[in-house]
N, C-alpha and C. Protein backbone atom coordinates (compact mmCIF):
# COMPACT_ATOMS: atom_id res chain seq x y z
N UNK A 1 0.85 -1.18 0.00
CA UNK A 1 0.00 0.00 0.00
C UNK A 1 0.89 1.24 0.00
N UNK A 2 0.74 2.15 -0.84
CA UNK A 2 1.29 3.55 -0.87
C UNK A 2 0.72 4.65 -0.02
N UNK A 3 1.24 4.83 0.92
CA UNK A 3 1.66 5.52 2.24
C UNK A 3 0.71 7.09 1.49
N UNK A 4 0.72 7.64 0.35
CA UNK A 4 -0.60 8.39 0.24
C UNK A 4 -2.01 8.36 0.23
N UNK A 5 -1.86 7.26 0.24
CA UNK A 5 -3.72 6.16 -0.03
C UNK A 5 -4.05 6.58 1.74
N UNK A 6 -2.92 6.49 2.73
CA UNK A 6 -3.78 6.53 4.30
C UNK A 6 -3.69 8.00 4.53
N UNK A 7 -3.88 9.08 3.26
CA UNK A 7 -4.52 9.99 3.86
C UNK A 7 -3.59 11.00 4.78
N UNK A 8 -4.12 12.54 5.24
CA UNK A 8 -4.01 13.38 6.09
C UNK A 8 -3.71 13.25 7.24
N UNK A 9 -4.73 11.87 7.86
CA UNK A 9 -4.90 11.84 9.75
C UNK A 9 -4.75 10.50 9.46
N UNK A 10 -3.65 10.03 10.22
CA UNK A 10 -2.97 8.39 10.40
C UNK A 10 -3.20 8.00 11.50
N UNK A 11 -4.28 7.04 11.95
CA UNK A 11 -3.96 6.11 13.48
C UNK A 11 -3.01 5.34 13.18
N UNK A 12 -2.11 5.04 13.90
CA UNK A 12 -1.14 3.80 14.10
C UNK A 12 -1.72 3.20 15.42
N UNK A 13 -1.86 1.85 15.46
CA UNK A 13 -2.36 1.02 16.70
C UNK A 13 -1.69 -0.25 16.55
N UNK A 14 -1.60 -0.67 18.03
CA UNK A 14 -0.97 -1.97 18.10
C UNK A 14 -0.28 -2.10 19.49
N UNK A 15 0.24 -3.58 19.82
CA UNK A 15 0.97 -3.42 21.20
C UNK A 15 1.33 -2.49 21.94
N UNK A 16 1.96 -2.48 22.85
CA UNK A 16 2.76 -1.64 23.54
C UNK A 16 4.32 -2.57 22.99
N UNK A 17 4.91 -1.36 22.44
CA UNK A 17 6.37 -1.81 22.86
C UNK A 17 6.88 -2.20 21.25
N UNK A 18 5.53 -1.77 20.04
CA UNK A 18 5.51 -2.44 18.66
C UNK A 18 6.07 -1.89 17.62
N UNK A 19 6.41 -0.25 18.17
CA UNK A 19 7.32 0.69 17.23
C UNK A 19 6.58 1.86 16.11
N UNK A 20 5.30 1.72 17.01
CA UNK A 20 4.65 3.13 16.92
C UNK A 20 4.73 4.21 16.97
N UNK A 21 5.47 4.50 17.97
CA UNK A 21 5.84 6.05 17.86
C UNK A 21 7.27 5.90 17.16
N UNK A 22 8.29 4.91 17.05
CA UNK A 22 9.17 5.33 15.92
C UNK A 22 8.31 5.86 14.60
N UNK A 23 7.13 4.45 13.98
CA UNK A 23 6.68 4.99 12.94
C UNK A 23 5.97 5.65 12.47
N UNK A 24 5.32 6.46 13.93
CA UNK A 24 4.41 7.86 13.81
C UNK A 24 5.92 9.05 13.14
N UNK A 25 6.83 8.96 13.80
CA UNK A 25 8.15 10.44 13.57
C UNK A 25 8.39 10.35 12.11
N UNK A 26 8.52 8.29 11.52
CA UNK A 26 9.26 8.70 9.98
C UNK A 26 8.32 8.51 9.30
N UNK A 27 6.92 8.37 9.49
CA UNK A 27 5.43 8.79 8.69
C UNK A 27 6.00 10.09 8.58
N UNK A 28 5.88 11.00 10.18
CA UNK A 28 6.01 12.55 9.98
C UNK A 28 6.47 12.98 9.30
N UNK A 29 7.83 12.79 9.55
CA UNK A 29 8.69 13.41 8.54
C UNK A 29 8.99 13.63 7.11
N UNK A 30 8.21 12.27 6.40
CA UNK A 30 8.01 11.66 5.47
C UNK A 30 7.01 12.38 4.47
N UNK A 31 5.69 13.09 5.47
CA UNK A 31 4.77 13.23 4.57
C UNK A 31 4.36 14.40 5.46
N UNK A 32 4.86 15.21 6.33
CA UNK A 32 4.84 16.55 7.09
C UNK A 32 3.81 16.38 7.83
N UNK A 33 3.50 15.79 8.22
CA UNK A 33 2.70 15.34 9.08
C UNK A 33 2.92 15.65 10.65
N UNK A 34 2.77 16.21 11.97
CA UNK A 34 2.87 16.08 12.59
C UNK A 34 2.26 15.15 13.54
N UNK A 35 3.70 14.19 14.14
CA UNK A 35 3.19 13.36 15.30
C UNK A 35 2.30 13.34 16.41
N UNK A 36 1.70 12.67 16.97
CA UNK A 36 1.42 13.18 18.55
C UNK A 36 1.50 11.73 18.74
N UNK A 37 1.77 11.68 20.02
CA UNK A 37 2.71 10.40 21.05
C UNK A 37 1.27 10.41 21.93
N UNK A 38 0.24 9.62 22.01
CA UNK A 38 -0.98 9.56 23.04
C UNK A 38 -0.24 9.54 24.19
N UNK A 39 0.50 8.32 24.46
CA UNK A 39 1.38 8.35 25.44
C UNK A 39 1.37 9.21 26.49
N UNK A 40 2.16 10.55 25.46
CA UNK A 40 2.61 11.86 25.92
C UNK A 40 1.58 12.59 26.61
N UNK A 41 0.35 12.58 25.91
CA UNK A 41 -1.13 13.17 26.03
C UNK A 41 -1.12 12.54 27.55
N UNK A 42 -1.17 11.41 27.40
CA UNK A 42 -2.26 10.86 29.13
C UNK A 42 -1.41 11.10 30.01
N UNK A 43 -0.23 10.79 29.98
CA UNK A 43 0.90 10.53 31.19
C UNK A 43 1.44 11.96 31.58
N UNK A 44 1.65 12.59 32.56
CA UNK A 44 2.23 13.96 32.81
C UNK A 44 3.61 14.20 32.71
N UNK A 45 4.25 14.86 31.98
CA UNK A 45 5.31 14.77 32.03
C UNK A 45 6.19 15.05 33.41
N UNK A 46 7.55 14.82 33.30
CA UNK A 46 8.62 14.95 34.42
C UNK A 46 7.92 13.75 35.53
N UNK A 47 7.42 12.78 35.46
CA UNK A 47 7.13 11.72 36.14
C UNK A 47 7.52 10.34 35.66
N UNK A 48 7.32 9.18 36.57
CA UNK A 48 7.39 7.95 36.05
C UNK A 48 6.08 7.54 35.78
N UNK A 49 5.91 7.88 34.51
CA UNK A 49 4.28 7.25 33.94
C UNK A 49 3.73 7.59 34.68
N UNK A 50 3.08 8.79 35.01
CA UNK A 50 1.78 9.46 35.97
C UNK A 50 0.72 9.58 35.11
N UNK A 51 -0.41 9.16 34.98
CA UNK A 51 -1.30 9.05 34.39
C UNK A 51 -2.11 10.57 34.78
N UNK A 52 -2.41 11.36 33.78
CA UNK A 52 -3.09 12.72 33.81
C UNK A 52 -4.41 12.02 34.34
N UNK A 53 -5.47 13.11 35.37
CA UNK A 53 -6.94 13.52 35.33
C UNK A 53 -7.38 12.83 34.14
N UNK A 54 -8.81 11.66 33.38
CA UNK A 54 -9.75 11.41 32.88
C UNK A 54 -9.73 12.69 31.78
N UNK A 55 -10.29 13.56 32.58
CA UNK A 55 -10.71 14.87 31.93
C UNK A 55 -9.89 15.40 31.11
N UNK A 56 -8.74 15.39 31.78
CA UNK A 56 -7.34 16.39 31.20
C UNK A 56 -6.84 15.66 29.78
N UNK A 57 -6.98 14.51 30.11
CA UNK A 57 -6.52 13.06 28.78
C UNK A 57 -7.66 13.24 27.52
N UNK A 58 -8.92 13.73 28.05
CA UNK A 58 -9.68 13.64 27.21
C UNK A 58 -9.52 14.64 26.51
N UNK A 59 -9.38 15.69 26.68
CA UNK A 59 -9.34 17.56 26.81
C UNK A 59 -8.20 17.06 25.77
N UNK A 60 -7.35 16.85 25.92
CA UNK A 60 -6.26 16.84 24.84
C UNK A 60 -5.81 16.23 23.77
N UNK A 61 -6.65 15.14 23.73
CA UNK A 61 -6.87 14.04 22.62
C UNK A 61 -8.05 14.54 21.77
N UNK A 62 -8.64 15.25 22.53
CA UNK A 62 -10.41 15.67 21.39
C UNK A 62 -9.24 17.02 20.90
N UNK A 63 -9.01 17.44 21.38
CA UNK A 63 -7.85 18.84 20.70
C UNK A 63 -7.20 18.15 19.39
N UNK A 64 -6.44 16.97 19.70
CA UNK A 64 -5.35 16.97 18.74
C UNK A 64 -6.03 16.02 17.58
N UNK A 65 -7.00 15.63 17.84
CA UNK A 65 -8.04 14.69 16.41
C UNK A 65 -8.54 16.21 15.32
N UNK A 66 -8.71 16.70 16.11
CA UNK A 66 -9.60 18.33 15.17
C UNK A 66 -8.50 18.84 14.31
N UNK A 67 -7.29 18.15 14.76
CA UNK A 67 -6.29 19.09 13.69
C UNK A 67 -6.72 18.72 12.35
N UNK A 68 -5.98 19.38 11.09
CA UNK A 68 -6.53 19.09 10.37
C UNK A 68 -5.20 17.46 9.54
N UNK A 69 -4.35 17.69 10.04
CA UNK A 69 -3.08 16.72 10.10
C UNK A 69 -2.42 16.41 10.99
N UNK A 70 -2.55 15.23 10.85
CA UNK A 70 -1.28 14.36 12.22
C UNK A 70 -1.53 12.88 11.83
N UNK A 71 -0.77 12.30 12.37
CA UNK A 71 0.15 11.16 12.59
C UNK A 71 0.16 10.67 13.97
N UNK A 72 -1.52 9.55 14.68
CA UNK A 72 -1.30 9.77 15.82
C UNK A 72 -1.19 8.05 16.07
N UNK A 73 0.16 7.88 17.46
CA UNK A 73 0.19 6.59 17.68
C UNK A 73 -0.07 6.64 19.20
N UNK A 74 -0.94 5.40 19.30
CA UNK A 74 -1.17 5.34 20.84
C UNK A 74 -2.46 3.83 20.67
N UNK A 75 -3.21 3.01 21.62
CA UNK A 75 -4.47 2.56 21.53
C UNK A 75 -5.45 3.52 22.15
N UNK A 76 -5.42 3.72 23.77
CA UNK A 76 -6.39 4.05 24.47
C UNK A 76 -7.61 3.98 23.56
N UNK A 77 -8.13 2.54 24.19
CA UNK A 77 -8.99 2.32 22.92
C UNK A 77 -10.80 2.90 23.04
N UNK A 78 -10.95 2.85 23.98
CA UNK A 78 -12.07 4.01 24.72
C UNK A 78 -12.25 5.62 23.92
N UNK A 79 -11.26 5.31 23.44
CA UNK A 79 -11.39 7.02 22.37
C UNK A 79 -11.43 6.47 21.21
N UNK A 80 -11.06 5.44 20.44
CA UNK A 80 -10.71 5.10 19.62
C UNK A 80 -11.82 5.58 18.25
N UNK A 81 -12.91 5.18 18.66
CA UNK A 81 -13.88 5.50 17.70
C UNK A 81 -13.82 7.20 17.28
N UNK A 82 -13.96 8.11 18.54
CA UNK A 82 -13.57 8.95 18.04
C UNK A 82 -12.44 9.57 16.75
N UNK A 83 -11.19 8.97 17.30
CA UNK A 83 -10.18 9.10 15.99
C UNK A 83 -10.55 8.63 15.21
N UNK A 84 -11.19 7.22 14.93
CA UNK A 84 -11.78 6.93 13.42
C UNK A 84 -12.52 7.75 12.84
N UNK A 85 -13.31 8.24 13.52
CA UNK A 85 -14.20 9.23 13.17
C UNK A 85 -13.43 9.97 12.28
N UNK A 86 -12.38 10.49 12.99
CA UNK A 86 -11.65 12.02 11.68
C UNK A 86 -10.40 11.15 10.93
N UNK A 87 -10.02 9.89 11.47
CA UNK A 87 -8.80 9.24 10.78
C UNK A 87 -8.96 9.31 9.27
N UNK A 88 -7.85 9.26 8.05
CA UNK A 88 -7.76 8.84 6.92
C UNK A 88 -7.23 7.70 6.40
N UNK A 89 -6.85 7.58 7.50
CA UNK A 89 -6.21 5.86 6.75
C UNK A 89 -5.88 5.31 8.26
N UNK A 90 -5.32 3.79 8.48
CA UNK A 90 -5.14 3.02 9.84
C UNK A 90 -4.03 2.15 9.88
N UNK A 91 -2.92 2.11 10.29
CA UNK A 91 -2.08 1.11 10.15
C UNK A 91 -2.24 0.62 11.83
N UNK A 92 -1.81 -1.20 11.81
CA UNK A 92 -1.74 -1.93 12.61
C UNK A 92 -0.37 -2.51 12.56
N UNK A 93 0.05 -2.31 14.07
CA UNK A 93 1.42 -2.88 13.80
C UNK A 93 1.32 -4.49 15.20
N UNK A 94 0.99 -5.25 14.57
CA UNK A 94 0.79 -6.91 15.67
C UNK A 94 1.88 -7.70 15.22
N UNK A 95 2.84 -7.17 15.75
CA UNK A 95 4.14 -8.05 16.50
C UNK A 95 4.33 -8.66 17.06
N UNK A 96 5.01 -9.88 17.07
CA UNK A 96 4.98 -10.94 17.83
C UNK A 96 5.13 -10.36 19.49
N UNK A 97 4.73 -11.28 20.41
CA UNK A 97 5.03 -10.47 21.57
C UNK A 97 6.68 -10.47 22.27
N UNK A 98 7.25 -11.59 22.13
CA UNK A 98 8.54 -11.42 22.23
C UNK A 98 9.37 -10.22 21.70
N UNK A 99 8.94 -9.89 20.47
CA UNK A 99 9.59 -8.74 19.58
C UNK A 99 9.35 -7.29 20.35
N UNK A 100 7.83 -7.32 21.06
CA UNK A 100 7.47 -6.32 22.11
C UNK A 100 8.10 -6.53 23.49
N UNK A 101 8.13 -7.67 23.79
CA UNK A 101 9.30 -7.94 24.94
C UNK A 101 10.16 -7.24 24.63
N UNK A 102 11.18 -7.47 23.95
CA UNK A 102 12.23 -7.38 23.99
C UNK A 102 12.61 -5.54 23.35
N UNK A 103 11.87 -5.44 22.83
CA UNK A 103 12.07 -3.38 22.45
C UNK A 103 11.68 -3.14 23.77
N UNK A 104 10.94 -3.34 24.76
CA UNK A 104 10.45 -2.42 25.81
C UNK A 104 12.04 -2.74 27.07
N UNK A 105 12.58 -4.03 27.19
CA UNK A 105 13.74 -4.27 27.76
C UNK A 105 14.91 -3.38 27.05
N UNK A 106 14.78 -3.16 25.72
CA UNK A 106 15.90 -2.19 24.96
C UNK A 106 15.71 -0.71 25.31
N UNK A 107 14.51 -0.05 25.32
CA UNK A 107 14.27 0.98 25.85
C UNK A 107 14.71 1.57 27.02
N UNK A 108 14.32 0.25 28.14
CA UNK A 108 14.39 0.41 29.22
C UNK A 108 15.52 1.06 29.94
N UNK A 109 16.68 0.05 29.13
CA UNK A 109 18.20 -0.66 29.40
C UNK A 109 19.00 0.49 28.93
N UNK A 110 18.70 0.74 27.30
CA UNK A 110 19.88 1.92 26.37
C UNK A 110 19.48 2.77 25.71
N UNK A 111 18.40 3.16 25.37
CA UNK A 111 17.24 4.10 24.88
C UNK A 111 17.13 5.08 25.58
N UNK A 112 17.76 6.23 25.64
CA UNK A 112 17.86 7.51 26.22
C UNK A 112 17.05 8.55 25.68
N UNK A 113 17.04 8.74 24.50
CA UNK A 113 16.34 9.63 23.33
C UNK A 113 15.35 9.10 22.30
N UNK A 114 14.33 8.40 22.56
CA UNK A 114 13.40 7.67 22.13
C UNK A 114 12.01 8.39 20.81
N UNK A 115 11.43 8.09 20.39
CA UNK A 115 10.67 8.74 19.87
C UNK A 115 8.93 8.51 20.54
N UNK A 116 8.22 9.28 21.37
CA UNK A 116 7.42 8.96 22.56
C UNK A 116 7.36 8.84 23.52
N UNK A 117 8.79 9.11 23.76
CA UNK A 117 9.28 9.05 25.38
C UNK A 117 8.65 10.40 25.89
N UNK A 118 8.34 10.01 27.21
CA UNK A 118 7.65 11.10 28.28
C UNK A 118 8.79 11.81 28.77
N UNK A 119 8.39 13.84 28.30
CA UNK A 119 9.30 14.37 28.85
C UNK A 119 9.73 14.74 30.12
N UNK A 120 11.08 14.50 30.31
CA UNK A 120 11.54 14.81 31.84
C UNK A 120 11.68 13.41 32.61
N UNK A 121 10.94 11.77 32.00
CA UNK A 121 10.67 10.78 32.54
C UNK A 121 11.92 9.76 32.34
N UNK A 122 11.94 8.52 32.49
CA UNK A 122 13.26 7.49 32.34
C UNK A 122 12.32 6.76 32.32
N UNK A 123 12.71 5.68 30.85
CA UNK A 123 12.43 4.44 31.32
C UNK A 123 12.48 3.74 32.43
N UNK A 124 11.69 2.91 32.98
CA UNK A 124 12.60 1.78 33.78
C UNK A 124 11.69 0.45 33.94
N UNK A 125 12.38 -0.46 33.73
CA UNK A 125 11.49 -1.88 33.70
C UNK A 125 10.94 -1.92 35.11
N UNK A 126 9.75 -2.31 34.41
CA UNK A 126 8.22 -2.50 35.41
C UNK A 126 7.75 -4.11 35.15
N UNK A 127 7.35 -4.69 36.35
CA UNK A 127 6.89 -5.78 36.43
C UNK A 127 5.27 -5.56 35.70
N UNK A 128 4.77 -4.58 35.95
CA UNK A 128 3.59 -4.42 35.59
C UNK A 128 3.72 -4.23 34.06
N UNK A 129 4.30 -4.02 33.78
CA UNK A 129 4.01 -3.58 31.73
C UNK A 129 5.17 -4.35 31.09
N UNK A 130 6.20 -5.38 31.87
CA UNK A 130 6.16 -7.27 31.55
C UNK A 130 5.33 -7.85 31.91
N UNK A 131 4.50 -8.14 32.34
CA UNK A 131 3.13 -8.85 32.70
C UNK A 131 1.85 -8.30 31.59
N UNK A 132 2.17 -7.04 31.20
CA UNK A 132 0.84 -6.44 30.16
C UNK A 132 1.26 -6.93 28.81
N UNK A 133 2.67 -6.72 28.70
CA UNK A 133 3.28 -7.33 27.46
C UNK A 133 3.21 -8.79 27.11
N UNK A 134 3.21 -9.43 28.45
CA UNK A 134 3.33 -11.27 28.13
C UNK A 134 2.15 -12.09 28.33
N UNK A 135 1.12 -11.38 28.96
CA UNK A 135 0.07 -12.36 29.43
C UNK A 135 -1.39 -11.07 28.33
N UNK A 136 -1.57 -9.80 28.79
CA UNK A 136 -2.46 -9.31 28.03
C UNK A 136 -2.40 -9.12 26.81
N UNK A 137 -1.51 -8.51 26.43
CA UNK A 137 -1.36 -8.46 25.01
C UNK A 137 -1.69 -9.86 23.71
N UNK A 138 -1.11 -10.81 24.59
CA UNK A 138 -1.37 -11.90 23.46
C UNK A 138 -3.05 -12.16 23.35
N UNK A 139 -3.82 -12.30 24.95
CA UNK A 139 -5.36 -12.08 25.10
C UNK A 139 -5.93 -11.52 24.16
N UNK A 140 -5.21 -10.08 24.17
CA UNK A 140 -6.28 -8.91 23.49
C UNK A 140 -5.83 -9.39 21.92
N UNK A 141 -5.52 -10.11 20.83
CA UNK A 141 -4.62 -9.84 20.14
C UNK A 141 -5.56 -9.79 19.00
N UNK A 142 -6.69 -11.62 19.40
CA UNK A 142 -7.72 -11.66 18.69
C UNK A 142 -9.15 -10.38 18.49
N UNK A 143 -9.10 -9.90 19.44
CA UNK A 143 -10.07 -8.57 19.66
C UNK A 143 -9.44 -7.71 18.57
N UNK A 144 -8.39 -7.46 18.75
CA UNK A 144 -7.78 -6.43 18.05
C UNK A 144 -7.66 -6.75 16.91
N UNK A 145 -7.48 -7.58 16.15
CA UNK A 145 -7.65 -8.04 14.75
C UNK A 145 -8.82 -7.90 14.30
N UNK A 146 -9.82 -8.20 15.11
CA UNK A 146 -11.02 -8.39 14.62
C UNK A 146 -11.74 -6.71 14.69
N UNK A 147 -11.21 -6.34 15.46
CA UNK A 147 -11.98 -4.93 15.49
C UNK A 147 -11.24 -4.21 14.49
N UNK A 148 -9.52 -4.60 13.64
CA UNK A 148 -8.80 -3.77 12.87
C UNK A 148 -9.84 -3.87 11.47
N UNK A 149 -10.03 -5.40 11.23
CA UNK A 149 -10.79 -6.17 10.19
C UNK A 149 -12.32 -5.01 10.05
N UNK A 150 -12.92 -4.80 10.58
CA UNK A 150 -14.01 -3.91 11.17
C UNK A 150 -13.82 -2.74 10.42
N UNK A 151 -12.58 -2.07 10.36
CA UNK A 151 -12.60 -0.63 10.11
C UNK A 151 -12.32 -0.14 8.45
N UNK A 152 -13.39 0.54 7.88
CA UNK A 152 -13.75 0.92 6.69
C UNK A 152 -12.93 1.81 5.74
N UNK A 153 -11.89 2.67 6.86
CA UNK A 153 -10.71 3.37 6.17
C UNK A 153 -9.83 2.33 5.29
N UNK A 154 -9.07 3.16 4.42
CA UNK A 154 -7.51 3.03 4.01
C UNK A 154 -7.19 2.03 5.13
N UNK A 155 -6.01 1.13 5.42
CA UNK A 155 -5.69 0.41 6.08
C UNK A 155 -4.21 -0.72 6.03
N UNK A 156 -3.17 -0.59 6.64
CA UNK A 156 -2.52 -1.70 6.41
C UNK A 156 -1.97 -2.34 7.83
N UNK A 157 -1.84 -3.20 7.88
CA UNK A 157 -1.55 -4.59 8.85
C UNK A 157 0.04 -5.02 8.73
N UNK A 158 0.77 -5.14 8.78
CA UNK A 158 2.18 -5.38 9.41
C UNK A 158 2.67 -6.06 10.82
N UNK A 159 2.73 -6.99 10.49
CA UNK A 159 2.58 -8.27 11.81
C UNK A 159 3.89 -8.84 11.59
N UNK A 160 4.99 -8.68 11.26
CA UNK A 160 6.22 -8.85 11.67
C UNK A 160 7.15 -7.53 11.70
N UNK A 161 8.25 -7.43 12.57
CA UNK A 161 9.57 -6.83 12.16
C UNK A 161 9.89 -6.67 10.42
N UNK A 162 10.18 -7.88 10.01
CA UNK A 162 10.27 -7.98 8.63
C UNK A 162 9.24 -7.27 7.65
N UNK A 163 7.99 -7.18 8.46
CA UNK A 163 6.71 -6.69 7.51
C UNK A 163 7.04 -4.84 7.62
N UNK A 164 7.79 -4.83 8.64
CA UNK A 164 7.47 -3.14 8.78
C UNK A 164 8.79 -2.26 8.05
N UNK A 165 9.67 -3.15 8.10
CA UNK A 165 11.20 -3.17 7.82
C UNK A 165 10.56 -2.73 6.01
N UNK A 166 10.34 -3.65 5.50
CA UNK A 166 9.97 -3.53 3.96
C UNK A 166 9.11 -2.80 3.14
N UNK A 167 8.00 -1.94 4.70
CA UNK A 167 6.92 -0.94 4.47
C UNK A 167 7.89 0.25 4.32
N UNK A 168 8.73 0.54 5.42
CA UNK A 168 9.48 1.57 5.89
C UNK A 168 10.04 1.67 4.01
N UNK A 169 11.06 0.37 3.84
CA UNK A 169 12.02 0.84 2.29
C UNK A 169 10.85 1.18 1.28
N UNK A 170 9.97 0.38 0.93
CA UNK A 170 9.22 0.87 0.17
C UNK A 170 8.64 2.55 0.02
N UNK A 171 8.02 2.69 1.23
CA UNK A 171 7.51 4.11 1.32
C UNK A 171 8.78 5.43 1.52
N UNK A 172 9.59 4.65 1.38
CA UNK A 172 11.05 6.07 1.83
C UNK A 172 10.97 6.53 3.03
N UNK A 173 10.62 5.80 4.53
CA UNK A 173 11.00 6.19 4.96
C UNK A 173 12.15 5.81 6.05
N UNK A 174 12.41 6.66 6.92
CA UNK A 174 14.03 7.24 7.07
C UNK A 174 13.82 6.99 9.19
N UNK A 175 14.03 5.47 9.19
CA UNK A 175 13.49 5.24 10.60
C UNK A 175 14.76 5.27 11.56
């Protein structure tokens, strides 16, 4: 699929840990698009993953869908419909979960300057989001396929390393 077919407003969805917000920055950059990191949105910065106020998360996610361009990676899937609502196209990135293992241990470990990283914050390995990565994620995996299958936009699916590796050369971009 040619990376102009998904349009103005890009959801990227998928795991935690699947290389979303790398490929929200070289979408960006790619096609001027500006990013937004949901991430960034919910969690407050200068903390370890502090989860913002309901309100405040919402307040800023209904802001950044109205743009008229962006490039947004995150699930929080409770909003989700909303972004479809204004999305132009949808990429899914379902990576094996080991492959999400093991980027969120790389992050953790040597990843200083990340693309989605919370400002002012540090990685640091959490028992809780190895446990979301190894036991939920694989749960949710079938839901998530089936609800990707569901959606009427532009759309592409990339379920390996190798699958995203060959999207990236194809479309030019610069990850």
């Amino acid at each position: 699929m040619i990376l102009d077919e998904l349009g103005p407003r890009i959801c990227i969805i998928g795991p935690s840990n699947s290389g979303k917000s790398t490929l929200a920055v070289a979408i960006g950059r790619a096609r001027g698009l500006p990013p937004i990191h949901l991430d960034q949105l919910y969690h407050r910065p200068n903390t370890d993953w502090e989860p913002r106020p309901e309100e405040e998360f919402r307040a800023l996610h209904d802001a950044a869908i109205l743009e008229p361009r962006w490039v947004m990676d995150g699930n929080y899937t409770r909003y989700l419909p909303q972004r479809l609502e204004r999305a132009t196209g949808v990429i899914l990135l379902d990576v094996p979960t080991m492959t999400s293992l093991v980027r969120y241990l790389r992050r953790c470990w040597f990843e200083r300057d990340r693309p989605g990283a919370l400002e002012g914050g540090r990685d640091s390995v959490k028992w809780d989001m190895i446990r979301h990565i190894v036991v939920a994620t694989p749960a949710n995996r079938k839901l998530s396929a089936a609800q990707f299958d569901r959606i009427g936009l532009p759309k592409l699916r990339l379920d390996t390393p190798g699958a995203l590796t060959r999207f990236s050369l194809t479309a030019g971009l610069d990850r």
